[in-house]
PDB file of N, CA and C in Angstrom:
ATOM      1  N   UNK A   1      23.437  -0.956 -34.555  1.00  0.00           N
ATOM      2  CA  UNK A   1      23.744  -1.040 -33.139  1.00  0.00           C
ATOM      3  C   UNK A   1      23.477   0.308 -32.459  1.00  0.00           C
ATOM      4  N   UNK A   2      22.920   0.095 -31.244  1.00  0.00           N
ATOM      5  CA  UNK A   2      22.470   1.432 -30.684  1.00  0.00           C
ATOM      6  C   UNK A   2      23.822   2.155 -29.676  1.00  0.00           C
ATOM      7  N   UNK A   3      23.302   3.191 -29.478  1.00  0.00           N
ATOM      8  CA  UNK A   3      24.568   3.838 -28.720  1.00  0.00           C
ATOM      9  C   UNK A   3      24.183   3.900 -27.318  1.00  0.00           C
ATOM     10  N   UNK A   4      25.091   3.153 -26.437  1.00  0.00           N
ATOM     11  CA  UNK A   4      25.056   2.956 -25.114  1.00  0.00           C
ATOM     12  C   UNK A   4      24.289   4.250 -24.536  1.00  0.00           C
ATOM     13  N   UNK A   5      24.638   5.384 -24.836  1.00  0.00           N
ATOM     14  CA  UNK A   5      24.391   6.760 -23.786  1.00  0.00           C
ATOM     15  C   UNK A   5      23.071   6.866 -24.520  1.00  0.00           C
ATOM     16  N   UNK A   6      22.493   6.570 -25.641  1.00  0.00           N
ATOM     17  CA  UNK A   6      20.873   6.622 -26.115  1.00  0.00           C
ATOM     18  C   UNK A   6      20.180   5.684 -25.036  1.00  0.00           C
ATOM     19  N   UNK A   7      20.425   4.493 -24.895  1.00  0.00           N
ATOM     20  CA  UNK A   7      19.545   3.578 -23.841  1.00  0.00           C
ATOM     21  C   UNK A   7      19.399   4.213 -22.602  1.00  0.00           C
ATOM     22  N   UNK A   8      18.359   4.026 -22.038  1.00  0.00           N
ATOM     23  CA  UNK A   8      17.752   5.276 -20.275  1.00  0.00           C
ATOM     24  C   UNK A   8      17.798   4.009 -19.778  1.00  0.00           C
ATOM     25  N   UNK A   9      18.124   4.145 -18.809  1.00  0.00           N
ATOM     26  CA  UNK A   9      18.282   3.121 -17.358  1.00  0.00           C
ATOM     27  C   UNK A   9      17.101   3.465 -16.477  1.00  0.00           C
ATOM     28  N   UNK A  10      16.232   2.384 -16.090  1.00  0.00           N
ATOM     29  CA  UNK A  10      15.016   2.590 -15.279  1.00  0.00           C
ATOM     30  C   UNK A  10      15.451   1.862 -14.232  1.00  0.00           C
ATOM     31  N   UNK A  11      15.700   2.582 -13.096  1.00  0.00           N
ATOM     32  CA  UNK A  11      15.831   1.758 -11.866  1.00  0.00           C
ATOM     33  C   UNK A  11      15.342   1.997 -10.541  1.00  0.00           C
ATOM     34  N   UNK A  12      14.219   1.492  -9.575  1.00  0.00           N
ATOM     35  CA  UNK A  12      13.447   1.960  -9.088  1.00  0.00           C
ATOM     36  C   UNK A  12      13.914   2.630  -7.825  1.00  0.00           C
ATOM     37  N   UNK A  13      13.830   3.507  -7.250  1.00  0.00           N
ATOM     38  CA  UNK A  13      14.502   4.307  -6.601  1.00  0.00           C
ATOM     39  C   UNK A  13      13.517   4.814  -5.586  1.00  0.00           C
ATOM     40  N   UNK A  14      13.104   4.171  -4.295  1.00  0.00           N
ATOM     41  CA  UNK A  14      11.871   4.435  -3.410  1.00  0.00           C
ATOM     42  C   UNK A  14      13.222   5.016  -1.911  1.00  0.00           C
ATOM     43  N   UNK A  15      12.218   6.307  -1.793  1.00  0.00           N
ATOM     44  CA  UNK A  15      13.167   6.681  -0.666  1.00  0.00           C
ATOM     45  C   UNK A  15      12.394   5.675   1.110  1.00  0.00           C
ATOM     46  N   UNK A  16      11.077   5.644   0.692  1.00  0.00           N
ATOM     47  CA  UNK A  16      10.514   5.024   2.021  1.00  0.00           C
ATOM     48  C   UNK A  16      10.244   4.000   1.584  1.00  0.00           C
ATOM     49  N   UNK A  17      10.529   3.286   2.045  1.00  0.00           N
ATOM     50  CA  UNK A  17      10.382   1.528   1.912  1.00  0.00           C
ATOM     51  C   UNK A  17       9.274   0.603   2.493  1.00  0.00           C
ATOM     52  N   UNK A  18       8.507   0.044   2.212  1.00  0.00           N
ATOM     53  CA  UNK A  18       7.350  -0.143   2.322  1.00  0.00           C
ATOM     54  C   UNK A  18       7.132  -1.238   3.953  1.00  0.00           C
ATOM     55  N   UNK A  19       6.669  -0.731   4.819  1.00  0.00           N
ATOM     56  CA  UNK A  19       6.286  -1.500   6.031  1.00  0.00           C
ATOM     57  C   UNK A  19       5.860  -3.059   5.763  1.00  0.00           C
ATOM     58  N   UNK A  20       6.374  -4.021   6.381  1.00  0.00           N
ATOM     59  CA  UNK A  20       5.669  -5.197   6.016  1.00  0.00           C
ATOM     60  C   UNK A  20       4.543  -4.889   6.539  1.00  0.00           C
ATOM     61  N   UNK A  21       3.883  -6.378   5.662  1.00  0.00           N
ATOM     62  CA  UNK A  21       2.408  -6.483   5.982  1.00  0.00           C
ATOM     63  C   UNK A  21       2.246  -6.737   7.502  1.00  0.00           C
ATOM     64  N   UNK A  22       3.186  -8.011   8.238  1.00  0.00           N
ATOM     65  CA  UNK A  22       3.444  -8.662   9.372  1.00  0.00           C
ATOM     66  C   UNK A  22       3.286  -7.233  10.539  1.00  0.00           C
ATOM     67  N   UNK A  23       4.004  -6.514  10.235  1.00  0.00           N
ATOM     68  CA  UNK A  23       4.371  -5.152  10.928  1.00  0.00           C
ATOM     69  C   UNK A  23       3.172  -3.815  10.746  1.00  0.00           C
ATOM     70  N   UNK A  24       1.868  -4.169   9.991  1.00  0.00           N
ATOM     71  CA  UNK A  24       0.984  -3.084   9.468  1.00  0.00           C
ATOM     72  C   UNK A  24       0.569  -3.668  10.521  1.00  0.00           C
ATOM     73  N   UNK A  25       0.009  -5.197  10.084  1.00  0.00           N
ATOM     74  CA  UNK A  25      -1.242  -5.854  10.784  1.00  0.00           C
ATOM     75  C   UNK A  25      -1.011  -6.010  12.856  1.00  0.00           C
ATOM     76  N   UNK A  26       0.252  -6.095  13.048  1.00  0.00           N
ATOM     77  CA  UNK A  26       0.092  -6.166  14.386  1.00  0.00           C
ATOM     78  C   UNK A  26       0.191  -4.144  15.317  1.00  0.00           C
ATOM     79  N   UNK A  27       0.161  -3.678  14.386  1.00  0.00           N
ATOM     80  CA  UNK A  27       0.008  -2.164  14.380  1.00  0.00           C
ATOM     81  C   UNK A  27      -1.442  -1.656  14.580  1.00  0.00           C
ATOM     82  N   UNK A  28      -1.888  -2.029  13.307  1.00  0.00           N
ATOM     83  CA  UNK A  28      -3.408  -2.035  13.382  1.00  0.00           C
ATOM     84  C   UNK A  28      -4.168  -3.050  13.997  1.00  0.00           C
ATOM     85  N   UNK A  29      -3.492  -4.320  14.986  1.00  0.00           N
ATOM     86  CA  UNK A  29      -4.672  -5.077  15.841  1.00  0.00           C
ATOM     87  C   UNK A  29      -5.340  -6.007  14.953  1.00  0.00           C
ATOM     88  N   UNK A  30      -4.662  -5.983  13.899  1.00  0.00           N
ATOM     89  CA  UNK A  30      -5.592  -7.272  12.756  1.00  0.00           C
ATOM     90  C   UNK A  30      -7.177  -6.677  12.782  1.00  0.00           C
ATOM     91  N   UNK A  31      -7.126  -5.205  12.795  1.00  0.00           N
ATOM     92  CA  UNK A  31      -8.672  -5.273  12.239  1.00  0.00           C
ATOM     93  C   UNK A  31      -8.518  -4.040  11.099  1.00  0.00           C
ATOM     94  N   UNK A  32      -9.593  -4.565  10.105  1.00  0.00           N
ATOM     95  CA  UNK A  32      -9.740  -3.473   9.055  1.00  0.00           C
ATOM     96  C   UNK A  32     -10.282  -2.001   8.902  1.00  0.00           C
ATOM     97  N   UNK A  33      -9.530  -0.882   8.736  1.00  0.00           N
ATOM     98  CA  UNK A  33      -9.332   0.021   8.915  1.00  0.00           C
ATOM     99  C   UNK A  33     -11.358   0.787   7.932  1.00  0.00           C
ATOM    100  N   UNK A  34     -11.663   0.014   7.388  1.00  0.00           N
ATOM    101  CA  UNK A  34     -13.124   0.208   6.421  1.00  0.00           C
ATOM    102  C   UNK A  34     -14.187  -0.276   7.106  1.00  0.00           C
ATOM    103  N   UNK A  35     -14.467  -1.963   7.501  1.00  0.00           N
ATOM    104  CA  UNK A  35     -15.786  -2.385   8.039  1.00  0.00           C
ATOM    105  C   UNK A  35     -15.285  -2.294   9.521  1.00  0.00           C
ATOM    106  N   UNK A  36     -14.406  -2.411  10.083  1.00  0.00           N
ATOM    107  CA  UNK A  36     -14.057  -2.878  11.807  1.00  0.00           C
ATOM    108  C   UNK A  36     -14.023  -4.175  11.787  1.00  0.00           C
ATOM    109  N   UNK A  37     -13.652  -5.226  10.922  1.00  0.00           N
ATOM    110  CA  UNK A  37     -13.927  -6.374  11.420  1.00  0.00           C
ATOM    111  C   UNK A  37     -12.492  -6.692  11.847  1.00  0.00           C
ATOM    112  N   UNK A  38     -12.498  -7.900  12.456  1.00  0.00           N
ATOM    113  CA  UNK A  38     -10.884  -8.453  12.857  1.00  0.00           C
ATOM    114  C   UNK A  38     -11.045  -9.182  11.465  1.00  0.00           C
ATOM    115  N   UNK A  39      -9.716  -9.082  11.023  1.00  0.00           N
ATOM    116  CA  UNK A  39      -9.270 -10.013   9.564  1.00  0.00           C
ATOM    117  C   UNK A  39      -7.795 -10.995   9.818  1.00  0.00           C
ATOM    118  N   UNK A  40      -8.484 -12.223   9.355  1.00  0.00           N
ATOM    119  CA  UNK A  40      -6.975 -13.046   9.598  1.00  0.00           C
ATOM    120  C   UNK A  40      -5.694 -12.545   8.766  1.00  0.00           C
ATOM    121  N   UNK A  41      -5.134 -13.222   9.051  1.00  0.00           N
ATOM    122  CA  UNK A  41      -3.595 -12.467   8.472  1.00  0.00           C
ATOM    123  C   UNK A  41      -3.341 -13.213   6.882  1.00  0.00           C
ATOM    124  N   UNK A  42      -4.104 -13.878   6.381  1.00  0.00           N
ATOM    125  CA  UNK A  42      -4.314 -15.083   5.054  1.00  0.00           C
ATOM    126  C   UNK A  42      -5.162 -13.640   4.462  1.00  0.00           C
ATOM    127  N   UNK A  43      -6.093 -12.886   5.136  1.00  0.00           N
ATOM    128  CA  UNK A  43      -6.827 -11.991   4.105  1.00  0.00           C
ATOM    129  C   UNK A  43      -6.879 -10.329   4.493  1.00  0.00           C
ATOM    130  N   UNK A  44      -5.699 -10.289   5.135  1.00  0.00           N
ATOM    131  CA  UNK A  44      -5.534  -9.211   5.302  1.00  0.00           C
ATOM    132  C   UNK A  44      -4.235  -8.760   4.139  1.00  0.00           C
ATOM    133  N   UNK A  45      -4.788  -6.963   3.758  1.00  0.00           N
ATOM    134  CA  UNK A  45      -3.624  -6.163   2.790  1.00  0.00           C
ATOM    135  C   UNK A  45      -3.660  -5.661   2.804  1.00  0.00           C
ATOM    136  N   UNK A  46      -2.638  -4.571   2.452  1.00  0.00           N
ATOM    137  CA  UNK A  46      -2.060  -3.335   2.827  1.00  0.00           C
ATOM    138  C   UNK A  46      -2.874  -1.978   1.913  1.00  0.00           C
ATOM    139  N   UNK A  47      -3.655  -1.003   2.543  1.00  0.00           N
ATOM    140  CA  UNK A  47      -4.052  -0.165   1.660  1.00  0.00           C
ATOM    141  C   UNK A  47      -3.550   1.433   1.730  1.00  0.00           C
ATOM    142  N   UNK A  48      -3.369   2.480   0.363  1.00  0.00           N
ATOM    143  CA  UNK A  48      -2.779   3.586   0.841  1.00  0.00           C
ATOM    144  C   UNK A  48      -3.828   4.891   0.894  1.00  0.00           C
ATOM    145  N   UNK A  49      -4.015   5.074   2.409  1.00  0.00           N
ATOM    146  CA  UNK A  49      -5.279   6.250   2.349  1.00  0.00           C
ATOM    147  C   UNK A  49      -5.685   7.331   1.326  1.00  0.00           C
ATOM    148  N   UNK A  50      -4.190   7.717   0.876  1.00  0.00           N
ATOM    149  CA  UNK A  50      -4.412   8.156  -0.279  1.00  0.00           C
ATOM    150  C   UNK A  50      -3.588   7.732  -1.332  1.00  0.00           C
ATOM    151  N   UNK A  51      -4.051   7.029  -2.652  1.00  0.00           N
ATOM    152  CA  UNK A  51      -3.508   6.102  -3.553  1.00  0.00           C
ATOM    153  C   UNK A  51      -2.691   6.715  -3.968  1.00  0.00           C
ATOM    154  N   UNK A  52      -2.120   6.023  -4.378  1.00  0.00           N
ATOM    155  CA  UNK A  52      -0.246   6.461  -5.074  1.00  0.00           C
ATOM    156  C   UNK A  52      -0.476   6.965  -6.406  1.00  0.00           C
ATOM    157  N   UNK A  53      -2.083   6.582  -6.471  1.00  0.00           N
ATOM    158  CA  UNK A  53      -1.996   7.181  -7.916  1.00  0.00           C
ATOM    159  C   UNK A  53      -2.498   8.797  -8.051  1.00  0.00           C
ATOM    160  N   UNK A  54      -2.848   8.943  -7.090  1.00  0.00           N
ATOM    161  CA  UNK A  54      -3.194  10.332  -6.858  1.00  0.00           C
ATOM    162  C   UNK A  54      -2.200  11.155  -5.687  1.00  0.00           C
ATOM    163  N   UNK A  55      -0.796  10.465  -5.759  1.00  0.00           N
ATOM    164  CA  UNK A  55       0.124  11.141  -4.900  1.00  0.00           C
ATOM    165  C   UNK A  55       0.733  11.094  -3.828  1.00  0.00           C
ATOM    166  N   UNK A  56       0.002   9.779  -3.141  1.00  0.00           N
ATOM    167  CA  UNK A  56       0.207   9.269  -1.935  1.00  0.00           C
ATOM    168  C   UNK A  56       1.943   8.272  -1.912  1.00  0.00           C
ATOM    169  N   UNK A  57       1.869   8.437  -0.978  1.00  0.00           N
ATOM    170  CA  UNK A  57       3.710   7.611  -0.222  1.00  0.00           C
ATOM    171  C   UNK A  57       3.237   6.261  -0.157  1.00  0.00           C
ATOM    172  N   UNK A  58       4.315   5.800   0.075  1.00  0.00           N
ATOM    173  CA  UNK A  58       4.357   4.778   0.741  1.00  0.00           C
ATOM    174  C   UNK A  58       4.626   4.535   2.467  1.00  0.00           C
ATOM    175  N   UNK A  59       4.641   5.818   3.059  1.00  0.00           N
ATOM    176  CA  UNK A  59       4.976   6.381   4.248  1.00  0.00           C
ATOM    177  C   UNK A  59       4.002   5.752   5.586  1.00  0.00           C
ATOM    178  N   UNK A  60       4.560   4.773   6.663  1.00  0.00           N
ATOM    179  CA  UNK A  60       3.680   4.085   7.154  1.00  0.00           C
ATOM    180  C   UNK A  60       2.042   5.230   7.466  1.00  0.00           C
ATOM    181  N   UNK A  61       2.427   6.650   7.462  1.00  0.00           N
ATOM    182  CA  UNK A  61       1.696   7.399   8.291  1.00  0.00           C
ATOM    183  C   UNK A  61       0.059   7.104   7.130  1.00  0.00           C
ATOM    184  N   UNK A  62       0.702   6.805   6.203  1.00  0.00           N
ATOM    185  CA  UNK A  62      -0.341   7.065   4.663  1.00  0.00           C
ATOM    186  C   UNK A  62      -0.947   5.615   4.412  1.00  0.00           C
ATOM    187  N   UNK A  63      -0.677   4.106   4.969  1.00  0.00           N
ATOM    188  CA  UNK A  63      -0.895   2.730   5.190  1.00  0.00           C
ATOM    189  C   UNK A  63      -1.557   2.429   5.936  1.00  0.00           C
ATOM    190  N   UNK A  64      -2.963   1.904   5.960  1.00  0.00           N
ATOM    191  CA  UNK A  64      -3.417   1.058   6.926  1.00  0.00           C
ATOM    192  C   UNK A  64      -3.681  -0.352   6.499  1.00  0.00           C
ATOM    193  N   UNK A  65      -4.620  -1.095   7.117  1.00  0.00           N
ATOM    194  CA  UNK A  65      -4.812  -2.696   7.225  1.00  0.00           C
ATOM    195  C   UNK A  65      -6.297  -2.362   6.606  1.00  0.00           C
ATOM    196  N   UNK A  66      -6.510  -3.230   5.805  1.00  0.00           N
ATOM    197  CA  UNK A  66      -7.477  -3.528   5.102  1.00  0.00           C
ATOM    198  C   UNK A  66      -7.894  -5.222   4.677  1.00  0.00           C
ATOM    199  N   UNK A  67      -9.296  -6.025   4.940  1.00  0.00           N
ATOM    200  CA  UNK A  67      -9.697  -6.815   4.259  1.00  0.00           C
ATOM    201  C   UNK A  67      -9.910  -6.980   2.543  1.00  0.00           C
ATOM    202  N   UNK A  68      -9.462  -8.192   2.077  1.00  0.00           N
ATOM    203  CA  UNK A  68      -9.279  -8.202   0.822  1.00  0.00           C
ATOM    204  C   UNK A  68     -10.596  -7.744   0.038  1.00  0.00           C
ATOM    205  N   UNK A  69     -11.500  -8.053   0.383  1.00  0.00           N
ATOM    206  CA  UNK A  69     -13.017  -7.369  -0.122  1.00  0.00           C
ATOM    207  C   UNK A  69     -13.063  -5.675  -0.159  1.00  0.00           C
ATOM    208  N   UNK A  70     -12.850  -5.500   0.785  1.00  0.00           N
ATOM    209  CA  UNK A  70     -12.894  -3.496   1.119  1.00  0.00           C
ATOM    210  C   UNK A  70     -11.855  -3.084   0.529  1.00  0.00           C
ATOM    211  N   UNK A  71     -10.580  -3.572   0.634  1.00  0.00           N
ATOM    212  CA  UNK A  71      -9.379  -3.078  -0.374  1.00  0.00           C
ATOM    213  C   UNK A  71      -9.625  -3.061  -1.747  1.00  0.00           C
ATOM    214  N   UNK A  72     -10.670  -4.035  -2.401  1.00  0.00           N
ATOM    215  CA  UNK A  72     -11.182  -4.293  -3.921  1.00  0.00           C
ATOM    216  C   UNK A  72     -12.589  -3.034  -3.864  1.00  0.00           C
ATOM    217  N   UNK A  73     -13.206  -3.338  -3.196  1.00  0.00           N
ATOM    218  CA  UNK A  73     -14.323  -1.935  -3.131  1.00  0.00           C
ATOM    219  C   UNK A  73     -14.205  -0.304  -2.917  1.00  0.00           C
ATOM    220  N   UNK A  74     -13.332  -0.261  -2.539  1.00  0.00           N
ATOM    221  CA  UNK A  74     -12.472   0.889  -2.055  1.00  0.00           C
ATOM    222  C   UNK A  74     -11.343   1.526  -3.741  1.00  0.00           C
ATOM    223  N   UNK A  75     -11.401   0.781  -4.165  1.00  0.00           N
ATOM    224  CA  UNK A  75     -10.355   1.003  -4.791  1.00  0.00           C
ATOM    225  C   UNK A  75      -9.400   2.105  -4.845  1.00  0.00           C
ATOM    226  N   UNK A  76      -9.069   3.321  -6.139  1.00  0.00           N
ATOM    227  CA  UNK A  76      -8.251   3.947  -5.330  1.00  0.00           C
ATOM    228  C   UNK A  76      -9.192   5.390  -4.984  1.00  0.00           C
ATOM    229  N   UNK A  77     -10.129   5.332  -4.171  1.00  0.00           N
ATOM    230  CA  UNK A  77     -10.760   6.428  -4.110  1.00  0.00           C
ATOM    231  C   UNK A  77     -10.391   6.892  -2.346  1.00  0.00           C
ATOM    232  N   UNK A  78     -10.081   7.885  -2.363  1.00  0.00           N
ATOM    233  CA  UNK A  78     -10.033   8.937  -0.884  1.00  0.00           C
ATOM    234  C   UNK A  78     -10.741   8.786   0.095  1.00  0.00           C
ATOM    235  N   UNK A  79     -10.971   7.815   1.069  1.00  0.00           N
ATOM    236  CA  UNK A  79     -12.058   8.006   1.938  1.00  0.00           C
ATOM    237  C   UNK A  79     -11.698   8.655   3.242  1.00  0.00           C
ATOM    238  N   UNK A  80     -12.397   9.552   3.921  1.00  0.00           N
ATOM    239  CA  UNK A  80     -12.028  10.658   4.823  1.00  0.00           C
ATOM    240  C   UNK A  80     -11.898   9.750   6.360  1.00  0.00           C
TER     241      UNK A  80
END
């Protein structure tokens, strides 16, 4: 039997909380922040200018609106 104080507790702990999508897209005008097109709200998603995997927030300032195609082409690379 293991000892309670050996087991680590993972519990996710986000200080900025992530903007809905509903609330990106009427922000950004329902158009995609990569080609300019208007994107319906069925294929529109949320992308982070600079990826979380390289350090980025979840901070609306760091979120724009993206089409599901350009969000997959884009992946997590920096675009200026």
């Amino acid at each position: 039997m293991r000892n309670r104080r050996s087991i680590k507790r993972y519990r996710y702990s986000s200080k900025t909380k992530k903007i809905p999508l509903r609330t990106l897209y009427a922000r950004d005008n329902g158009v995609c922040a990569w080609c300019g097109k208007e994107v319906p709200f069925y294929l529109a998603t949320r992308d982070h200018r600079i990826p979380k995997s390289k350090g980025g927030s979840n901070k609306s300032s760091n979120l724009q609106l993206m089409c599901f195609l350009c969000n997959q082409l884009k992946g997590n690379a920096i675009v200026a």
